[in-house]
Protein backbone atom coordinates (compact mmCIF):
# COMPACT_ATOMS: atom_id res chain seq x y z
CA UNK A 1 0.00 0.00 0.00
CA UNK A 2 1.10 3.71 -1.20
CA UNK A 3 -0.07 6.83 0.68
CA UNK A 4 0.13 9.78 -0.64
CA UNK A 5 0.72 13.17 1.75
CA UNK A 6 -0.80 16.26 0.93
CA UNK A 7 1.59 18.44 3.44
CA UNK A 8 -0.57 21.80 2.35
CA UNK A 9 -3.80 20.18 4.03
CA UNK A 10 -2.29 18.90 6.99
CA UNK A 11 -3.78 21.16 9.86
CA UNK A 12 -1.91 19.37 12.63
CA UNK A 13 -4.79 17.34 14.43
CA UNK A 14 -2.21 13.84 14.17
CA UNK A 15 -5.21 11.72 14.27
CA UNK A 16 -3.31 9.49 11.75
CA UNK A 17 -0.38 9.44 14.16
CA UNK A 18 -2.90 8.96 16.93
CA UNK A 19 -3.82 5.46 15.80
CA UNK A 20 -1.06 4.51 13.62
CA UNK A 21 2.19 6.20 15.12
CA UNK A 22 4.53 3.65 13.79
CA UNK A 23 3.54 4.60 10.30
CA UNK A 24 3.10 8.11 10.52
CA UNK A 25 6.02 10.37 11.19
CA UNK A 26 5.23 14.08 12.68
CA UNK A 27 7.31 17.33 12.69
CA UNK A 28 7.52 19.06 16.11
CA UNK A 29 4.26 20.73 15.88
CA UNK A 30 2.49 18.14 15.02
CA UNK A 31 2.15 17.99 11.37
CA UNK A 32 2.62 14.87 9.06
CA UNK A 33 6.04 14.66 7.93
CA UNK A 34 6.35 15.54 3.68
CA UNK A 35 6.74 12.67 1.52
CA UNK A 36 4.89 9.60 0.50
CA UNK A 37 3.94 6.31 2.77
CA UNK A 38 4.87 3.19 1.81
CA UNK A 39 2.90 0.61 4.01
CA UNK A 40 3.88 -3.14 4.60
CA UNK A 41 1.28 -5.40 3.83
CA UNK A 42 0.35 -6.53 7.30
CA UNK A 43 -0.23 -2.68 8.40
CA UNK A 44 -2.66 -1.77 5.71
CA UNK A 45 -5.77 -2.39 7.47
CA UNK A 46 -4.25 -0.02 10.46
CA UNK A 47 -3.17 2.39 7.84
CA UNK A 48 -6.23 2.78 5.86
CA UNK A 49 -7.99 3.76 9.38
CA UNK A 50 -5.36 5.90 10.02
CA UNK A 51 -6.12 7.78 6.40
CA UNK A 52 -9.88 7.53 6.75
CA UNK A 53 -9.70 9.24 10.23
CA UNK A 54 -7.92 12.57 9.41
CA UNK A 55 -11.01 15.54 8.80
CA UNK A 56 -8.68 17.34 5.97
CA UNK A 57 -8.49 14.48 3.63
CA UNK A 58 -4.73 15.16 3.94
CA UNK A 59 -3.71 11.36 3.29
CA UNK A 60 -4.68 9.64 0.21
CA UNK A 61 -4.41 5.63 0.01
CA UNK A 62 -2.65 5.51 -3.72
CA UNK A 63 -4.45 2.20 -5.40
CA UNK A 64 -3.12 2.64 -8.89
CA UNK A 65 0.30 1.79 -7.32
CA UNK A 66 -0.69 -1.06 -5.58
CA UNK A 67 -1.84 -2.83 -8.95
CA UNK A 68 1.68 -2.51 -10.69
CA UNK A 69 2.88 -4.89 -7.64
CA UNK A 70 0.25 -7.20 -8.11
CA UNK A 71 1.74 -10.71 -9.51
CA UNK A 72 -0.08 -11.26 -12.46
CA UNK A 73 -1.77 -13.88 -11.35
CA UNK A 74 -3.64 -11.82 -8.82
CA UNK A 75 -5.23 -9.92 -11.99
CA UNK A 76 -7.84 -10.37 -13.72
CA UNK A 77 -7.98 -11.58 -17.06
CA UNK A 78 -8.76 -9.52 -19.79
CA UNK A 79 -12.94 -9.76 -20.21
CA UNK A 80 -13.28 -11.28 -16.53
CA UNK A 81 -14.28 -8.60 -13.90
């Protein structure tokens, strides 16, 4: 999992760091650190609460990304959905 950071939203509430602080890095006032989020796979489900749970939509959860690691196997077929 890939989350993105939008730094210029980020009010400074750390309810991301609040339930995932492992994850999420702040600055000394309490502000998400800059830069993009890579997530191991068994802290996604933490994560993606961690996202959900901040009020200025500051965090994104990247999915395109998440595809292009996919094994191909994992995909679907072309014409299955």
């Amino acid at each position: 999992m890939h989350i993105v950071v939008h730094k210029a939203k980020c009010q400074g509430h750390a309810r991301c760091w609040a339930q995932a602080p492992n994850i999420f890095k702040l600055d000394d006032e309490g502000y998400v650190l800059p830069g993009d989020i890579n997530v191991a796979q068994e802290d996604e489900l933490l994560a993606s609460g961690a996202v959900r749970s901040c009020p200025e939509s500051a965090l994104e959860i990247d999915r395109t990304s998440a595809a292009r690691f996919e094994p191909a196997d994992m995909q679907p077929r072309a014409g299955e959905a």
